[in-house]
Each structure stands twice: as C-alpha cells, then as structure tokens.
PDB file of N, CA and C in Angstrom:
ATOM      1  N   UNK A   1       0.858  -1.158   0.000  1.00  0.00           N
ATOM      2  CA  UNK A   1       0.000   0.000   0.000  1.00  0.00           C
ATOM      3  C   UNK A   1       0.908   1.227   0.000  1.00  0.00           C
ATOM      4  N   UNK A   2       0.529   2.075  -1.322  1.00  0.00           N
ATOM      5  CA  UNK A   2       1.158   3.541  -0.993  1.00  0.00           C
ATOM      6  C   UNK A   2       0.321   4.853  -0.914  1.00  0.00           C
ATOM      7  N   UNK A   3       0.994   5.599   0.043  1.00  0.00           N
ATOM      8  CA  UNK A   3      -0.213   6.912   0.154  1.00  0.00           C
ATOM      9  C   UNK A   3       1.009   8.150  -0.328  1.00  0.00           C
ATOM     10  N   UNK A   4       0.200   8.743  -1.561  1.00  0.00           N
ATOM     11  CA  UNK A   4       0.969   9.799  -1.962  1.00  0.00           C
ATOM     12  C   UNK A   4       0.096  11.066  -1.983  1.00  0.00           C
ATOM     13  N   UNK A   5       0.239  12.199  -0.714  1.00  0.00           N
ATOM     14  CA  UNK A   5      -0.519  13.231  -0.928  1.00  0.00           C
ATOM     15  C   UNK A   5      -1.691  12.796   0.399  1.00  0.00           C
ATOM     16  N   UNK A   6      -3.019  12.920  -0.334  1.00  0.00           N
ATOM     17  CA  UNK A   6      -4.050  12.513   0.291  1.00  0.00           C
ATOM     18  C   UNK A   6      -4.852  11.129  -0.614  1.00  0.00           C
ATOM     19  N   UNK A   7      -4.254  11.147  -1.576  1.00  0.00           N
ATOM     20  CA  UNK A   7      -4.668   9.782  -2.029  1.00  0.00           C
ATOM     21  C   UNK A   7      -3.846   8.298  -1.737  1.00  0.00           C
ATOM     22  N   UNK A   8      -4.543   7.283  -1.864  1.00  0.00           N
ATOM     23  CA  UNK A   8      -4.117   6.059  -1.644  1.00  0.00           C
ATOM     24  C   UNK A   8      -4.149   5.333  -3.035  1.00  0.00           C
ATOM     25  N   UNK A   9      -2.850   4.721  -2.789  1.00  0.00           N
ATOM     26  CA  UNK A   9      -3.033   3.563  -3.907  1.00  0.00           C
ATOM     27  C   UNK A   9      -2.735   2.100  -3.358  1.00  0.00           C
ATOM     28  N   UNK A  10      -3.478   1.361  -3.954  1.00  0.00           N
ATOM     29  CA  UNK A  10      -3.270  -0.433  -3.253  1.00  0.00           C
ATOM     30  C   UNK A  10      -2.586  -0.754  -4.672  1.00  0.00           C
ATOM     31  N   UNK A  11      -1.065  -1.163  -3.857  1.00  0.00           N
ATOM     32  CA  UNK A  11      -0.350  -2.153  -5.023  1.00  0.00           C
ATOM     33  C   UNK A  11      -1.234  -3.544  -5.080  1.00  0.00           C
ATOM     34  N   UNK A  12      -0.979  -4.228  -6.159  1.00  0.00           N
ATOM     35  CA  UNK A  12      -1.259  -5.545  -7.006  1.00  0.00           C
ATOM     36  C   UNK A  12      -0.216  -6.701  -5.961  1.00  0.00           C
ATOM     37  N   UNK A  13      -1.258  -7.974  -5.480  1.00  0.00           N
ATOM     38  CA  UNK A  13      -0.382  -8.668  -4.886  1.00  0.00           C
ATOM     39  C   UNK A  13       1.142  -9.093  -6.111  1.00  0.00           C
ATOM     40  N   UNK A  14       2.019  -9.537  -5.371  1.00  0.00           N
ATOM     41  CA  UNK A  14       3.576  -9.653  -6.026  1.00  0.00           C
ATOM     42  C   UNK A  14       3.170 -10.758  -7.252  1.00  0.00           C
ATOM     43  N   UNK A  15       2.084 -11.189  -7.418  1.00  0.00           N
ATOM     44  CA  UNK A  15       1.756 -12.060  -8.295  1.00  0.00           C
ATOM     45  C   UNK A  15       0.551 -11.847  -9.414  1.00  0.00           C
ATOM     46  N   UNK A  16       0.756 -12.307 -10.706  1.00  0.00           N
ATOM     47  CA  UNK A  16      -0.537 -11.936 -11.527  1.00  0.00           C
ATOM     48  C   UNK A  16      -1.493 -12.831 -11.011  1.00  0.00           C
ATOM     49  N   UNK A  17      -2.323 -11.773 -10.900  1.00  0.00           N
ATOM     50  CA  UNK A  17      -4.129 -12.521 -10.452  1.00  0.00           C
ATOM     51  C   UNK A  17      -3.954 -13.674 -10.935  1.00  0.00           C
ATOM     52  N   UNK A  18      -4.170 -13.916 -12.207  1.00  0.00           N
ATOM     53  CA  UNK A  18      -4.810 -14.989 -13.113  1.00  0.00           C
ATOM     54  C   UNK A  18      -4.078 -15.969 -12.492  1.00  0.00           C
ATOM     55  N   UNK A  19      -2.663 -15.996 -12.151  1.00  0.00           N
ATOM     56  CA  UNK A  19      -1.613 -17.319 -11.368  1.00  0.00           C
ATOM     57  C   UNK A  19      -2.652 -17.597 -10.155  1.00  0.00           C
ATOM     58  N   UNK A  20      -2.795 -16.605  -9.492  1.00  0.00           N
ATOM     59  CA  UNK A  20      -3.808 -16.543  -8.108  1.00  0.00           C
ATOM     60  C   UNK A  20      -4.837 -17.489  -8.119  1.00  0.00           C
ATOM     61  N   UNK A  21      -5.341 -16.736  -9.326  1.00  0.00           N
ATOM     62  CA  UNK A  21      -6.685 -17.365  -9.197  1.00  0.00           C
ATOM     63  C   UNK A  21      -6.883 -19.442  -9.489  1.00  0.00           C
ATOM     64  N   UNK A  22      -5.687 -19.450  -9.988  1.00  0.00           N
ATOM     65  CA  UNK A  22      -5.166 -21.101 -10.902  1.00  0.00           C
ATOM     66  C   UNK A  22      -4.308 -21.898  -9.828  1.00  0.00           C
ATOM     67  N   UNK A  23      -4.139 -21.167  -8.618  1.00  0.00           N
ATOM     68  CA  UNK A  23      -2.959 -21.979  -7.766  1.00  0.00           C
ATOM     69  C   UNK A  23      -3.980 -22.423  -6.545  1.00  0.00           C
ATOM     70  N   UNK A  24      -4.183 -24.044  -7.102  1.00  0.00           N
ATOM     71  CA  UNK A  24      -4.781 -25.098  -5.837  1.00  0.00           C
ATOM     72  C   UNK A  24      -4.974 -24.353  -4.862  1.00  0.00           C
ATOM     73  N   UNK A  25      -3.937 -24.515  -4.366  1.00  0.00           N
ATOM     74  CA  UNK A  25      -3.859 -24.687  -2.675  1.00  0.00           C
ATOM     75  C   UNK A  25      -3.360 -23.350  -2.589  1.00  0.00           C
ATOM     76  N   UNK A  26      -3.800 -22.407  -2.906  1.00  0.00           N
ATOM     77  CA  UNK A  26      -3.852 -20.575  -2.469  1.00  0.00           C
ATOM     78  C   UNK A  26      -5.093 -21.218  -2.728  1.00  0.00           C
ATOM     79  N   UNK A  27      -6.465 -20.853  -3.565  1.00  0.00           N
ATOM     80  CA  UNK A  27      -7.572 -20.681  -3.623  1.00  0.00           C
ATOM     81  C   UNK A  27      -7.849 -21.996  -2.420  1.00  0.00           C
ATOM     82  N   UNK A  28      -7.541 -22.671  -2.092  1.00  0.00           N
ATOM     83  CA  UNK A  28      -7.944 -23.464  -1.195  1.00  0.00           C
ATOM     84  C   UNK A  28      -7.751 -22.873   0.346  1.00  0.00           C
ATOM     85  N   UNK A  29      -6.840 -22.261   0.677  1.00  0.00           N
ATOM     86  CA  UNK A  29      -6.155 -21.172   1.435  1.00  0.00           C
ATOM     87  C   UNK A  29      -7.571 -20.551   1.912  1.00  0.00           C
ATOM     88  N   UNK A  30      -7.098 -19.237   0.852  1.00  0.00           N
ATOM     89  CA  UNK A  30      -8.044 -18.095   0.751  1.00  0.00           C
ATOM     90  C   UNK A  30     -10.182 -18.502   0.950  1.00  0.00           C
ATOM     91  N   UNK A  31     -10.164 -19.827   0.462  1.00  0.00           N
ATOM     92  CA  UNK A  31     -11.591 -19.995   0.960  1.00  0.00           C
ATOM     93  C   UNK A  31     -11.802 -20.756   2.506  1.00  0.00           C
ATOM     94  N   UNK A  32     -10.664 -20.874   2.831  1.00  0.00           N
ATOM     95  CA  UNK A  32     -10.967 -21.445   4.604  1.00  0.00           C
ATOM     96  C   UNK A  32     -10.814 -19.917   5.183  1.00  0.00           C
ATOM     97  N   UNK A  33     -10.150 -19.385   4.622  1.00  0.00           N
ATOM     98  CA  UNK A  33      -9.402 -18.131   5.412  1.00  0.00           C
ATOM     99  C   UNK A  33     -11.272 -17.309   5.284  1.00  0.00           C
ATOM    100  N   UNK A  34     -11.571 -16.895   3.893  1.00  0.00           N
ATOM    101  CA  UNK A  34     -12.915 -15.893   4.032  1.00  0.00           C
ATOM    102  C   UNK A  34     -14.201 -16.779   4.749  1.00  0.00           C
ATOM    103  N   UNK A  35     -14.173 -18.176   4.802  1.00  0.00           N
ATOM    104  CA  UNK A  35     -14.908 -18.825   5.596  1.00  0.00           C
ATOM    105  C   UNK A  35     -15.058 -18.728   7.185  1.00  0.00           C
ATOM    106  N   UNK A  36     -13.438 -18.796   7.256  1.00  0.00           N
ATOM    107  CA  UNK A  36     -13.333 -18.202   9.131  1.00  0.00           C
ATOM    108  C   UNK A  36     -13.876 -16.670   9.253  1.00  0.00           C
ATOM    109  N   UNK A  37     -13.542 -15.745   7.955  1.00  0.00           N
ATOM    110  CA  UNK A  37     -13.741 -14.326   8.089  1.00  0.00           C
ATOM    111  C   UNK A  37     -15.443 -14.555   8.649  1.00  0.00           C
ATOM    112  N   UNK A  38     -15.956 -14.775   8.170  1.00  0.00           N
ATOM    113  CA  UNK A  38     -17.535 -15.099   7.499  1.00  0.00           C
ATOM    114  C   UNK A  38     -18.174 -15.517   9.889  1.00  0.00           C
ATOM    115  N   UNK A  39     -17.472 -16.359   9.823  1.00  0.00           N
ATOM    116  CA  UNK A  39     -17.852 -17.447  10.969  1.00  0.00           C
ATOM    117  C   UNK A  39     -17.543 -16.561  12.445  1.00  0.00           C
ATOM    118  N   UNK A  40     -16.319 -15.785  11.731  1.00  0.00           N
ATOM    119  CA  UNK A  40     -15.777 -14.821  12.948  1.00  0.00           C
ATOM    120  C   UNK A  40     -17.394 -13.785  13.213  1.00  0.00           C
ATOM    121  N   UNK A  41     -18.075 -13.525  12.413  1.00  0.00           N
ATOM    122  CA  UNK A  41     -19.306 -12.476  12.628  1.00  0.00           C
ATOM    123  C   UNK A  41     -18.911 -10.856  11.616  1.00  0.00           C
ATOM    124  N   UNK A  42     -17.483 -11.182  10.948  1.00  0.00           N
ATOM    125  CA  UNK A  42     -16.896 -10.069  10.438  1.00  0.00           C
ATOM    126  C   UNK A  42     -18.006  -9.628   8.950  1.00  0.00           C
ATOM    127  N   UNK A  43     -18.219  -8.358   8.531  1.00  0.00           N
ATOM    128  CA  UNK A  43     -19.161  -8.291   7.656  1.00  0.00           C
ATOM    129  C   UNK A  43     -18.572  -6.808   6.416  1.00  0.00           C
ATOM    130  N   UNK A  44     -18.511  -7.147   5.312  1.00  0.00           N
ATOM    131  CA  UNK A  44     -17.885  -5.832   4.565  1.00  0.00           C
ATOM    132  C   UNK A  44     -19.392  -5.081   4.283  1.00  0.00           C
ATOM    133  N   UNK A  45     -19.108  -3.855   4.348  1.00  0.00           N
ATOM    134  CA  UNK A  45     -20.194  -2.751   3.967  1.00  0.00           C
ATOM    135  C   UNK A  45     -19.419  -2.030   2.290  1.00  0.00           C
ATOM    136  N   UNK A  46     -20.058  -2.005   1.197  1.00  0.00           N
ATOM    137  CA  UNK A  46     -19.809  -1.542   0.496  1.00  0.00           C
ATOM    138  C   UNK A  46     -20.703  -1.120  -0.673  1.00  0.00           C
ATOM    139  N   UNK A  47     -20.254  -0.691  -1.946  1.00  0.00           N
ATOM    140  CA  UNK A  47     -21.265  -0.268  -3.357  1.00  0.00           C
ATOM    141  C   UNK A  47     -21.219  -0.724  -4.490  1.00  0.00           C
ATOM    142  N   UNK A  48     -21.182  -0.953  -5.376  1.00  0.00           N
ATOM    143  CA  UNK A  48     -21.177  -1.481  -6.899  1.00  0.00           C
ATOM    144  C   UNK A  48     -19.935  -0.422  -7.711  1.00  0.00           C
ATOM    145  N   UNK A  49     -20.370   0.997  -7.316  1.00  0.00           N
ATOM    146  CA  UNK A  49     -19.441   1.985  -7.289  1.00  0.00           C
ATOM    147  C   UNK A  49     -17.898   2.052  -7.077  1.00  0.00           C
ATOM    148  N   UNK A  50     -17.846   1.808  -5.926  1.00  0.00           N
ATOM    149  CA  UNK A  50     -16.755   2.081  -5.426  1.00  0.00           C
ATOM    150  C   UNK A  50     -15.691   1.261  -5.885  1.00  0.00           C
ATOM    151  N   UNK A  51     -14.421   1.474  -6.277  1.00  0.00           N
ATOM    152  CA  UNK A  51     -13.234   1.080  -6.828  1.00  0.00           C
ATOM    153  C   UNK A  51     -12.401   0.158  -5.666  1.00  0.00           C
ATOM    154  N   UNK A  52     -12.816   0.660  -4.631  1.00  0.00           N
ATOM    155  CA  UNK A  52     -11.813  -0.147  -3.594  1.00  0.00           C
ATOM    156  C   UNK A  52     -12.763  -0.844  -3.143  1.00  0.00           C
ATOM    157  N   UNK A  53     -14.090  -1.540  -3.121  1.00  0.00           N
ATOM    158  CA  UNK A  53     -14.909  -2.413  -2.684  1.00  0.00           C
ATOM    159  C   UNK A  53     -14.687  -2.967  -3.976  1.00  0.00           C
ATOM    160  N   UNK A  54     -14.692  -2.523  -4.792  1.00  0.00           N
ATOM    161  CA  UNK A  54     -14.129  -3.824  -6.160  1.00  0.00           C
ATOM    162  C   UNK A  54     -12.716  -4.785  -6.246  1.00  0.00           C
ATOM    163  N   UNK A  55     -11.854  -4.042  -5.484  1.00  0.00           N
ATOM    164  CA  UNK A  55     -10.298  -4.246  -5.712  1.00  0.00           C
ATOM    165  C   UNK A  55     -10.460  -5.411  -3.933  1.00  0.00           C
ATOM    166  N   UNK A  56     -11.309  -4.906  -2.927  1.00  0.00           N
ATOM    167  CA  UNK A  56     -11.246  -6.135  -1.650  1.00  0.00           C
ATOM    168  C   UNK A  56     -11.826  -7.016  -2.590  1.00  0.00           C
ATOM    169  N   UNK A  57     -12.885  -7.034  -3.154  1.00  0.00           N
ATOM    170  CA  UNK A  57     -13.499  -8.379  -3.431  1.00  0.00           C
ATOM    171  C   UNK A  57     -12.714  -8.726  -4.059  1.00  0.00           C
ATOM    172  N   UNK A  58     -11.880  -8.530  -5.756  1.00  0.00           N
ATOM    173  CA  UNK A  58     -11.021  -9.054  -6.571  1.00  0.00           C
ATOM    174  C   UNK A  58     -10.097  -9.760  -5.663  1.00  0.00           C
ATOM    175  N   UNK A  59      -9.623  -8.825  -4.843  1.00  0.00           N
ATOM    176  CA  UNK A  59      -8.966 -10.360  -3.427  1.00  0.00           C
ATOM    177  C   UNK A  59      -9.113 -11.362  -2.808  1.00  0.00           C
ATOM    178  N   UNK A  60     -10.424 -11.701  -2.988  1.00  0.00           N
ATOM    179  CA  UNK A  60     -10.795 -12.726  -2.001  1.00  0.00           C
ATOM    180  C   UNK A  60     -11.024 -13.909  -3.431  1.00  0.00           C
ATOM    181  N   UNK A  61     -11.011 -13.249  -4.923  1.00  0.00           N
ATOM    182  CA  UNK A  61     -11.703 -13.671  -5.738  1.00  0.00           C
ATOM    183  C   UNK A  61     -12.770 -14.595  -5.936  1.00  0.00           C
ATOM    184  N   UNK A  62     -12.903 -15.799  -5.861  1.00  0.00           N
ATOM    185  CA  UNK A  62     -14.549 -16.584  -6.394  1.00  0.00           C
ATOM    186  C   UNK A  62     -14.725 -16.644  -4.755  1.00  0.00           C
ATOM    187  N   UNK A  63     -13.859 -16.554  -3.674  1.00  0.00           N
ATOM    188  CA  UNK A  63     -14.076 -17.236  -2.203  1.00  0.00           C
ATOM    189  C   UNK A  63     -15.272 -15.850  -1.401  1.00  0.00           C
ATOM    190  N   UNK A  64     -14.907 -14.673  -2.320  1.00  0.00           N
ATOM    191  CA  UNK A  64     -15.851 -13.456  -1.709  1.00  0.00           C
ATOM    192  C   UNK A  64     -17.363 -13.712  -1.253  1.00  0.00           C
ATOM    193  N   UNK A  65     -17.593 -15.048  -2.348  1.00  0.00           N
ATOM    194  CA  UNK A  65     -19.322 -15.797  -1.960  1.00  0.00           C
ATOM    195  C   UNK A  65     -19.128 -15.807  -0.677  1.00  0.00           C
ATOM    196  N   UNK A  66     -18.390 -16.158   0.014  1.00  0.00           N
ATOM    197  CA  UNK A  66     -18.256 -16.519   1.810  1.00  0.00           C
ATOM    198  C   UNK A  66     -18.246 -15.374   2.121  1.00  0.00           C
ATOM    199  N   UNK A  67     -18.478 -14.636   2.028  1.00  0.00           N
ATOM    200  CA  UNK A  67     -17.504 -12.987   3.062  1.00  0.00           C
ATOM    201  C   UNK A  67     -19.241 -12.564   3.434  1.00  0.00           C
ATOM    202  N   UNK A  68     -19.287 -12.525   4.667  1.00  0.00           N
ATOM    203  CA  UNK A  68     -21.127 -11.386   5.231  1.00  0.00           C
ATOM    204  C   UNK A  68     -20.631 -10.074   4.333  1.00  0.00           C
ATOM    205  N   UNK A  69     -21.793  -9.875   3.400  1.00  0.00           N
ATOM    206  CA  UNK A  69     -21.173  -8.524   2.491  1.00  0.00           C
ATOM    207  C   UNK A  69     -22.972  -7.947   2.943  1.00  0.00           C
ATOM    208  N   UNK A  70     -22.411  -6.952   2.621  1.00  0.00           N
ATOM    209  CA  UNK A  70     -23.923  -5.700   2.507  1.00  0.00           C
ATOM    210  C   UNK A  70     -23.716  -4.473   1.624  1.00  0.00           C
ATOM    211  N   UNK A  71     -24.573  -5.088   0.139  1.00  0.00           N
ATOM    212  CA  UNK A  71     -24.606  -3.835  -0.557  1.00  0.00           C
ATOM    213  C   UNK A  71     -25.349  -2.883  -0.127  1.00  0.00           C
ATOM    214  N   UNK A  72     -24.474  -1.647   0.077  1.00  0.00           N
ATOM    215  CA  UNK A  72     -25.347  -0.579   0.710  1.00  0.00           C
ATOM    216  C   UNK A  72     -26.117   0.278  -0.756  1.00  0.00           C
ATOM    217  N   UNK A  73     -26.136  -0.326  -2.078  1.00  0.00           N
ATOM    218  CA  UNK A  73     -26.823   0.628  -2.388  1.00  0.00           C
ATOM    219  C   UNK A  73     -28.374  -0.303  -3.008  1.00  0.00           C
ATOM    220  N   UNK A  74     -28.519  -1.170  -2.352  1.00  0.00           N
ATOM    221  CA  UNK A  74     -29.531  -1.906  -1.964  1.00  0.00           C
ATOM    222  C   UNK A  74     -30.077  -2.242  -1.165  1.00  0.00           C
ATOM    223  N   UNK A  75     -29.295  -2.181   0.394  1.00  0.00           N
ATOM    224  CA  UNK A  75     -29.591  -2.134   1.529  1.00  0.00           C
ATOM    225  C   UNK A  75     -29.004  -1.253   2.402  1.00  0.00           C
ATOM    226  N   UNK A  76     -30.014   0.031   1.654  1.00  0.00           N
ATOM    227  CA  UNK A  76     -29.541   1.459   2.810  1.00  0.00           C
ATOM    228  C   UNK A  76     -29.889   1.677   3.716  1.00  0.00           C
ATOM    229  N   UNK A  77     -31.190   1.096   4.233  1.00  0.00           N
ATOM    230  CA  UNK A  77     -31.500   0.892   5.246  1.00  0.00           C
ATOM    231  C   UNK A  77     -30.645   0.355   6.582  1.00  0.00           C
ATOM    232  N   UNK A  78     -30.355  -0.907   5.998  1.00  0.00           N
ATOM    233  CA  UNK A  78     -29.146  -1.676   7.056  1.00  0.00           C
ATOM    234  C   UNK A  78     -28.014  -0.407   7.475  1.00  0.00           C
ATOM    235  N   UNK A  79     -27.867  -0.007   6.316  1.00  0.00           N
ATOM    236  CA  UNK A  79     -26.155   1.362   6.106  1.00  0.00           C
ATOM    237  C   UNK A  79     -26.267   2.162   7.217  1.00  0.00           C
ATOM    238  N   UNK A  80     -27.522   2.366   6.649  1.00  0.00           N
ATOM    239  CA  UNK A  80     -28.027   3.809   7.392  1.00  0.00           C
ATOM    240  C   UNK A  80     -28.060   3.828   9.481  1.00  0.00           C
ATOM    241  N   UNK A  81     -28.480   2.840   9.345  1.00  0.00           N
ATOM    242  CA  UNK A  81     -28.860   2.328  10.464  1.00  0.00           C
ATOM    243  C   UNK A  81     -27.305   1.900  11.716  1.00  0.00           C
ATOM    244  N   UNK A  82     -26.406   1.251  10.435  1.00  0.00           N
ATOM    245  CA  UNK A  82     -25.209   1.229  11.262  1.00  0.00           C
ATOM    246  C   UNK A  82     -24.285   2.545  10.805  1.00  0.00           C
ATOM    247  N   UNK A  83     -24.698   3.505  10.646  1.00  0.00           N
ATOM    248  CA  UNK A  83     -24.105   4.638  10.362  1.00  0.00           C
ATOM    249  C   UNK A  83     -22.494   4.527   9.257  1.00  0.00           C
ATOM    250  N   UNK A  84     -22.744   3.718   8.210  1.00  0.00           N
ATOM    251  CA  UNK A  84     -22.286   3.313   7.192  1.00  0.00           C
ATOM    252  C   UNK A  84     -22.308   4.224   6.059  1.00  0.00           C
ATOM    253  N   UNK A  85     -20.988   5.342   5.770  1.00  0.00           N
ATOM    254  CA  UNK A  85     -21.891   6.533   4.858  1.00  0.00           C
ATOM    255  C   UNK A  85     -20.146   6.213   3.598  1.00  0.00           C
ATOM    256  N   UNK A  86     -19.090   5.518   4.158  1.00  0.00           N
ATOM    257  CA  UNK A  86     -18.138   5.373   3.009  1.00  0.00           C
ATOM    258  C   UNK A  86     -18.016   4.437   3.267  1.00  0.00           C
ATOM    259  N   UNK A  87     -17.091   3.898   1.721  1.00  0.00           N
ATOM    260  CA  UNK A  87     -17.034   2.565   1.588  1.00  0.00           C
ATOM    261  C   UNK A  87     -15.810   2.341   1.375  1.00  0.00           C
ATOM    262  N   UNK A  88     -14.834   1.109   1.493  1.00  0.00           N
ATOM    263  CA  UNK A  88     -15.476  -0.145   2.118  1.00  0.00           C
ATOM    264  C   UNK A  88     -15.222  -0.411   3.606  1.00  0.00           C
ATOM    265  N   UNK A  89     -16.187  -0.530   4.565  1.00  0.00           N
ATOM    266  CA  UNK A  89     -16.003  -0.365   5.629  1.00  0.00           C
ATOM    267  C   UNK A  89     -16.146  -1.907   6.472  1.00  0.00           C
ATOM    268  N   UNK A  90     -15.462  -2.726   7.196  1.00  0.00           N
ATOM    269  CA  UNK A  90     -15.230  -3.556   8.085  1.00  0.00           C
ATOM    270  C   UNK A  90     -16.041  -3.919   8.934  1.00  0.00           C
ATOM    271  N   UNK A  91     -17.076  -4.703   9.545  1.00  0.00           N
ATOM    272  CA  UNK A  91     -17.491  -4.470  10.589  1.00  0.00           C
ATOM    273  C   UNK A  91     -16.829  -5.771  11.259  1.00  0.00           C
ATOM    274  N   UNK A  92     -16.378  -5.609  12.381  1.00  0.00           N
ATOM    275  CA  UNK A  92     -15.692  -6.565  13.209  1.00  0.00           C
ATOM    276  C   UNK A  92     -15.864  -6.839  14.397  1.00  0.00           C
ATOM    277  N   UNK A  93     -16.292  -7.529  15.134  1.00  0.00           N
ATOM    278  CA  UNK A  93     -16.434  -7.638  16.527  1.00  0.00           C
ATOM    279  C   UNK A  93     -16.445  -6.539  17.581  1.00  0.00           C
ATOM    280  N   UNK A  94     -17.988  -5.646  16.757  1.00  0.00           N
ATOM    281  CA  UNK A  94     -18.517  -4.423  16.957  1.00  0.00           C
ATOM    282  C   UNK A  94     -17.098  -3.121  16.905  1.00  0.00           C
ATOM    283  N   UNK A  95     -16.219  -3.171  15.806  1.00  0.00           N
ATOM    284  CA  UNK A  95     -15.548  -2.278  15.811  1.00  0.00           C
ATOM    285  C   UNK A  95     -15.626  -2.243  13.972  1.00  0.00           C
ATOM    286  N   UNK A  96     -15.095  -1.035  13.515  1.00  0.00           N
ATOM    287  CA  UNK A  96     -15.192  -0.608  11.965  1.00  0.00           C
ATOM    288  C   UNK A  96     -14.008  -0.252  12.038  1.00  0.00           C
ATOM    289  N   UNK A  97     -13.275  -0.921  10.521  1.00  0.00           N
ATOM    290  CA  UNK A  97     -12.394  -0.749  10.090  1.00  0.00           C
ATOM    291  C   UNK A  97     -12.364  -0.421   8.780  1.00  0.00           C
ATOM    292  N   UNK A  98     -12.059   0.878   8.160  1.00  0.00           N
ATOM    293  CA  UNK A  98     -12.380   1.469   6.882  1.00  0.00           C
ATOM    294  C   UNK A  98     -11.260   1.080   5.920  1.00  0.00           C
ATOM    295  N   UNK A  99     -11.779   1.390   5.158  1.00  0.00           N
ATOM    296  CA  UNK A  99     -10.966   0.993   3.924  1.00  0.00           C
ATOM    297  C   UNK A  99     -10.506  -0.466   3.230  1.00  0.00           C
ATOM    298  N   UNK A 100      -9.938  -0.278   2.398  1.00  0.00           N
ATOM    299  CA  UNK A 100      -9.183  -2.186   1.605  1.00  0.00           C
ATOM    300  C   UNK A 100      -8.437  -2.403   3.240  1.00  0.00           C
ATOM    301  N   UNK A 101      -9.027  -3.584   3.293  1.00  0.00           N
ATOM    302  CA  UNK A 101      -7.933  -4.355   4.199  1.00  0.00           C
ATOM    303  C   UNK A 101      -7.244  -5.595   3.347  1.00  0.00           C
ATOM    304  N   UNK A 102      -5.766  -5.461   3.677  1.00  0.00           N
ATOM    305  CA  UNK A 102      -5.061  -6.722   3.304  1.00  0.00           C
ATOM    306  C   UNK A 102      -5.821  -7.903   3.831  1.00  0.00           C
ATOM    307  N   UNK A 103      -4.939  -9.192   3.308  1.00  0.00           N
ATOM    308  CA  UNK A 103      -5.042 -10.225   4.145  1.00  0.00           C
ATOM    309  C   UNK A 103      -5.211 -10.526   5.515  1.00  0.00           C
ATOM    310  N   UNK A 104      -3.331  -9.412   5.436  1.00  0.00           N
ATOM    311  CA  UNK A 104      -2.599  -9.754   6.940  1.00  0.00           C
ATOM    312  C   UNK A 104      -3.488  -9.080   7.922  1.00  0.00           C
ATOM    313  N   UNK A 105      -3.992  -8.040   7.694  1.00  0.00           N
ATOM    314  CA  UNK A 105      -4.812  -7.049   8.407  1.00  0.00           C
ATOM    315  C   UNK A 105      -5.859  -7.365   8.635  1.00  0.00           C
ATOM    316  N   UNK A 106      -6.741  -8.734   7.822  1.00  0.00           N
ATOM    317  CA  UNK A 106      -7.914  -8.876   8.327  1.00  0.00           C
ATOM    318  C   UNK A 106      -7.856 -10.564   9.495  1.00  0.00           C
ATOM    319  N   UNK A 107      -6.590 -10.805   8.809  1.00  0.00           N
ATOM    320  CA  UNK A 107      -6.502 -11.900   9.738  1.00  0.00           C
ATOM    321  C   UNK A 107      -5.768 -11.355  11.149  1.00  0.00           C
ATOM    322  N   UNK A 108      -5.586  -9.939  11.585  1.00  0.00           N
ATOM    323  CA  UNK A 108      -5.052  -9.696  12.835  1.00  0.00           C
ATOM    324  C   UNK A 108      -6.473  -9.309  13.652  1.00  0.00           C
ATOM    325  N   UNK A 109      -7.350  -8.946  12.545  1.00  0.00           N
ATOM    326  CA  UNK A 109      -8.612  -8.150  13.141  1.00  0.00           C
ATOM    327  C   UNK A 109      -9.565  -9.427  13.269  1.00  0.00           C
ATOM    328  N   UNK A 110      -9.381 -10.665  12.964  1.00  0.00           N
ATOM    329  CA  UNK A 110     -10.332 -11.493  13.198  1.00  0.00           C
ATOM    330  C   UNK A 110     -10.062 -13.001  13.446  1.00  0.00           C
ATOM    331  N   UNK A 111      -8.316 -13.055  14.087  1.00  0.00           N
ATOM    332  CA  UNK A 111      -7.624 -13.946  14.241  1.00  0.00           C
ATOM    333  C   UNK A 111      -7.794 -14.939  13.514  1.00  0.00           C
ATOM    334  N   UNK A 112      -8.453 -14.952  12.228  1.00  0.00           N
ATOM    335  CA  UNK A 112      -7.742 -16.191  11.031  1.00  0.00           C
ATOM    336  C   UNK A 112      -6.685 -16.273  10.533  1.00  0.00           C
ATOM    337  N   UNK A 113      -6.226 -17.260   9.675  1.00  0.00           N
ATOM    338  CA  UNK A 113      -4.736 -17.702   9.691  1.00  0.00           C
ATOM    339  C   UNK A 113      -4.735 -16.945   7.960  1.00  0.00           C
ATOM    340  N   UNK A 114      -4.498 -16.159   7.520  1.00  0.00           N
ATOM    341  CA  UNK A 114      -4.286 -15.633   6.117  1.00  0.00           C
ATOM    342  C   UNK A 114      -3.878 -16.225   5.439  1.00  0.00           C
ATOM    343  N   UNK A 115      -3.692 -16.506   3.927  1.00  0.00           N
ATOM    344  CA  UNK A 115      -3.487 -17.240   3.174  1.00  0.00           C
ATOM    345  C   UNK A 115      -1.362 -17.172   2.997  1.00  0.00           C
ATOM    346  N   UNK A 116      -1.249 -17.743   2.310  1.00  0.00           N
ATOM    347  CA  UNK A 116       0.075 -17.596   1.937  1.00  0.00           C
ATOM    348  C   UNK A 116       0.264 -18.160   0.716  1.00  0.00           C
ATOM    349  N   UNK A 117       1.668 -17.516   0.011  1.00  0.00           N
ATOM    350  CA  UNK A 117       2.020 -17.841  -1.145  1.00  0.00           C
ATOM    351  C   UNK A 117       2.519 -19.052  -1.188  1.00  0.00           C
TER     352      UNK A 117
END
C-alpha cells in the first residue's frame, strides 16, 4: 500500500491474479481463510461503485461468496442504520475498520490464519 498526498493507492499482490486465481492450494487457502472471516461475525459494507470495494473483493476472488457482504446501495436501510456513509467499511467484533484491508490485516482483526504464497 502507498499513500501519496491525500490519495491512496493499493499495489497488485507480487503475483498476476490470473496465477492466483489457478494456484490449488492458495484458492484453497483463501476460501478457509474468508470462511473463518464469514464465521468470525466479520461483515464488509460496500457499493457497486466504489473502486476499492471492487479491488477487496477481486482479493478474495470466487471465495468473496463466503464474506457477510452488505450492498449498501440496496440495503440502505441496514447502512443507514449502522451509520455506514463510506465505503469499504469492516465491521468486526462491533468495531469498523475502513478501507481495503489486506489479508494480513484482516486476519489480525479477526484472528484467522491468512493465506500464503
């Protein structure tokens, strides 16, 4: 991750997706890992919109089916209600954590074991 200014940019894991997405035992990884995310009670708030709720999910890739997600621009109600107004926001064992979270970062926030290369 680099922050230049007031903007952020999320580097590309050290590997091309498409390898990612084709390597066994990473995608085997990564779907126990968003399964524990899922089981922990952890839940992403996000939009169809937003570029960095596109770029978490592209991370988790086909395993994102597991992740508690809430489109907020279908369920604004829910948003609204947990005072959910940017995206992509964390909800974690009643604490919010904004923005792309890495791996490593969501497995510190919800003690699962993160995937590895």
């Amino acid at each position: 991750m680099l922050i230049f200014g007031s903007r952020l940019f999320i580097s590309e894991p050290p590997f091309h997706t498409e390898w990612l997405q084709n390597n066994t035992d990473y995608a085997i990884q990564r779907e126990k890992f968003a399964k524990c995310i899922a089981s922990s009670g952890a839940t992403m708030f996000g939009v169809d919109t937003c570029p960095y709720c596109q770029q978490q999910k592209k991370l988790f890739g086909t395993s994102f089916a597991e992740i508690n997600y809430v489109n907020c621009d279908f369920d604004k109600l829910i948003c609204q209600e947990n005072n959910i107004y940017s995206y992509p926001i964390w909800e974690i064992n009643g604490n919010l954590a904004l923005g792309y979270q890495s791996f490593d970062q969501l497995a510190q926030l919800t003690n699962c074991t993160a995937p590895k290369l």
